[in-house]
Protein backbone atom coordinates (compact mmCIF):
# COMPACT_ATOMS: atom_id res chain seq x y z
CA UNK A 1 5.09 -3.69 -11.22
CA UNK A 2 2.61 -6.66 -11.47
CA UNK A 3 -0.81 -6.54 -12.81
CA UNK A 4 -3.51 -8.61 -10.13
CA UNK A 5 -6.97 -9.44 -10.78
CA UNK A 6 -7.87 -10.43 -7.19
CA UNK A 7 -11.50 -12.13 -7.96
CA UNK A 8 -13.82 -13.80 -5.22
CA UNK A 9 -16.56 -16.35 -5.68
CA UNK A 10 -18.67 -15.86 -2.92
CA UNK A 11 -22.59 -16.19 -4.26
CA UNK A 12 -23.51 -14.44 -0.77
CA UNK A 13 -20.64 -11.67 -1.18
CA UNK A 14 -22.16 -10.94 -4.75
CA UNK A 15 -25.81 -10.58 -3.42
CA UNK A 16 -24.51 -8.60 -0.49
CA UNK A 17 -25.94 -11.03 2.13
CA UNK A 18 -21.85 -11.10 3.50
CA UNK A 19 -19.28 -8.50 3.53
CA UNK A 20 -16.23 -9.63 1.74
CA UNK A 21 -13.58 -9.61 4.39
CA UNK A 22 -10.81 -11.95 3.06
CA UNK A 23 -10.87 -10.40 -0.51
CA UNK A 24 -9.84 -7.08 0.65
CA UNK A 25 -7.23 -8.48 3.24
CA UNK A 26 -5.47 -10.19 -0.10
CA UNK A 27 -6.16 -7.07 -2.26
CA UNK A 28 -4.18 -5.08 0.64
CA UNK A 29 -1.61 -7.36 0.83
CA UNK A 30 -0.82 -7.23 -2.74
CA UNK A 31 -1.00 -3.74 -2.97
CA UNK A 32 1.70 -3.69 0.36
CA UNK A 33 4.21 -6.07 -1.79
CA UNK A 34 3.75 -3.53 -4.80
CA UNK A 35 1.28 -5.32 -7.46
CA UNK A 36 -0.83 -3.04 -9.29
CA UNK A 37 -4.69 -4.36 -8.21
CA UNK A 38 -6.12 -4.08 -11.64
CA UNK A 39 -9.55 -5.55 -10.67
CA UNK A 40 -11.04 -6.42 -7.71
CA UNK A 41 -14.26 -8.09 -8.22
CA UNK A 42 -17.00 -10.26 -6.02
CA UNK A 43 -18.56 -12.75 -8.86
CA UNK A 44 -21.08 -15.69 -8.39
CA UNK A 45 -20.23 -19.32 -7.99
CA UNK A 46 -21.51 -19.96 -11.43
CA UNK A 47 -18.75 -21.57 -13.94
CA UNK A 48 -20.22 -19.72 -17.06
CA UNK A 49 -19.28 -16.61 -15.24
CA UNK A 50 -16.06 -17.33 -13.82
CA UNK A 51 -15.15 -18.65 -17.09
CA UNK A 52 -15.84 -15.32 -18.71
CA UNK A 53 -13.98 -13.31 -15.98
CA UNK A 54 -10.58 -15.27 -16.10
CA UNK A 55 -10.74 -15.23 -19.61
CA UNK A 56 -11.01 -11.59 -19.81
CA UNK A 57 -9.01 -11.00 -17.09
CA UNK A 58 -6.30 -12.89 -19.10
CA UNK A 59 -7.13 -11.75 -22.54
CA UNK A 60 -8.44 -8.56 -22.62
CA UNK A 61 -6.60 -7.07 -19.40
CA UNK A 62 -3.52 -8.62 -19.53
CA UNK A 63 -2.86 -9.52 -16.19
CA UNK A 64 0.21 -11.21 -14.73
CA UNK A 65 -1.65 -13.11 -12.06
CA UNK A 66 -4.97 -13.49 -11.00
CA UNK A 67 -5.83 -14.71 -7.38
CA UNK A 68 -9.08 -16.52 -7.30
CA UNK A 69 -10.62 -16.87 -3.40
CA UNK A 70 -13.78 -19.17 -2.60
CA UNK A 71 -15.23 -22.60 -4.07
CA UNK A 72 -12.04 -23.82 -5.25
CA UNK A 73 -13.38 -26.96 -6.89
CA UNK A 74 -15.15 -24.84 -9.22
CA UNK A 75 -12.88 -22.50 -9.85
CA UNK A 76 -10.04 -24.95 -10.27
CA UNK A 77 -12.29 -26.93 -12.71
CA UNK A 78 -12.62 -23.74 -14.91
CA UNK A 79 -9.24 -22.56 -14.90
CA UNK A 80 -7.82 -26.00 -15.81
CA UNK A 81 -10.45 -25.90 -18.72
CA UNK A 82 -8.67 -22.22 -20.04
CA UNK A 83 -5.81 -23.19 -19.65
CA UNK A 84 -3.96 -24.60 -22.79
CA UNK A 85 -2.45 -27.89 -22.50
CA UNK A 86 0.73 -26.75 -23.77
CA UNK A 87 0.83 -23.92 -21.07
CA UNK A 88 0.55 -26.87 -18.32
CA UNK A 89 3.56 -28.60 -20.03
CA UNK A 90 5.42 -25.09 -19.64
CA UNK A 91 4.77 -24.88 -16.07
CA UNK A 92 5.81 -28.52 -15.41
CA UNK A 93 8.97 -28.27 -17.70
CA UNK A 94 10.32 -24.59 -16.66
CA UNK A 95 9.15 -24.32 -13.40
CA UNK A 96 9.03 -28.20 -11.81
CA UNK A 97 7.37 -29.23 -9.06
CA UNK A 98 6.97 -25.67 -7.70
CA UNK A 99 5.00 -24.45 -10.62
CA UNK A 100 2.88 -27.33 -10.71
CA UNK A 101 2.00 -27.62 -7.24
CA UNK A 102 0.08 -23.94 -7.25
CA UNK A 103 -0.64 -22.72 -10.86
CA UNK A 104 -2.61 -22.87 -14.03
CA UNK A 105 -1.46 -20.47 -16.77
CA UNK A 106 -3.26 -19.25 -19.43
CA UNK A 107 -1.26 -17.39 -22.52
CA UNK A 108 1.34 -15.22 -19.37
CA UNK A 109 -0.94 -15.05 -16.74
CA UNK A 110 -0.66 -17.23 -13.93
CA UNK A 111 -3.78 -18.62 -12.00
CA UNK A 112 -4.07 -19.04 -8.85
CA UNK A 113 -7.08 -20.85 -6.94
CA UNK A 114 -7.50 -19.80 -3.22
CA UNK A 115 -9.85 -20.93 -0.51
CA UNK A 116 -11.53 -18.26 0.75
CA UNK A 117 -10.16 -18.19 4.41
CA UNK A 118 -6.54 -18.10 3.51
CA UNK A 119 -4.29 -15.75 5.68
CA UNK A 120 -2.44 -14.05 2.91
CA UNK A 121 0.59 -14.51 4.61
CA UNK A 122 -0.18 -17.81 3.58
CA UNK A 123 -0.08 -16.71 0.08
CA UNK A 124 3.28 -18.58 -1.87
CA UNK A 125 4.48 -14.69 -2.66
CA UNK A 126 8.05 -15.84 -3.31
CA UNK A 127 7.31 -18.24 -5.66
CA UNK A 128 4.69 -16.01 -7.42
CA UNK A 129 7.48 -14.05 -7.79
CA UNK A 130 9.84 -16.33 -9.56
CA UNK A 131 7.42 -17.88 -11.87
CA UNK A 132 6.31 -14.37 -12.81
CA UNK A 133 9.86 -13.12 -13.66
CA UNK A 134 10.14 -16.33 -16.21
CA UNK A 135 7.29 -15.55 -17.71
């Protein structure tokens, strides 16, 4: 079973001004495909913050994939800046086009960045899958 840090950057979610509605439909949806939810978390849109959170999330927890939902600019910007160089040349050599297209990867976690509206049906499950059984 896969460990999932499902982690949304909502700065009104955080403060409570908005209930967090897409988070929990993605958190369920993993938990129906059998991945272990190892944190679910509402965080600010601040990249000092988000930084710290993937890293630990990575690092210390030792997650297989973390699902980030909200501003996606910023949290693609931080995750690219985690992310090793030479992991982005393993994702574009082992895993092509189809790696590329979705992921960052930091150390054997795989990243990925999620607008916050997405249906997670929308969510590329099979090819988490894949990459996650190469790793």
């Amino acid at each position: 079973m896969y460990k999932v840090c499902v982690i949304v950057i909502n700065d009104k979610g955080y403060t409570g001004e908005e209930e967090d509605i897409s988070g929990k439909l993605v958190e369920d949806y993993f938990k129906k495909n059998k991945f272990n939810i190892a944190v679910y978390s509402i965080i600010p849109e601040k990249k000092e913050i988000i930084n710290r959170v993937l890293i630990k999330c990575c690092d210390e927890y030792e997650v297989d994939l973390i699902i980030t939902l909200g501003n996606i600019s910023i949290a693609n910007e931080v995750s690219r800046d985690i992310t090793d160089k030479s992991d982005l040349q393993k994702c574009n050599f082992e895993y092509g086009d189809e790696g590329s297209d979705y992921f960052d990867f930091r150390g054997n976690t795989v990243i990925l960045n999620c607008p916050y509206e997405i249906n997670p049906s929308d969510i590329p499950l099979e090819i988490i899958e894949r990459v996650l059984k190469k790793l």
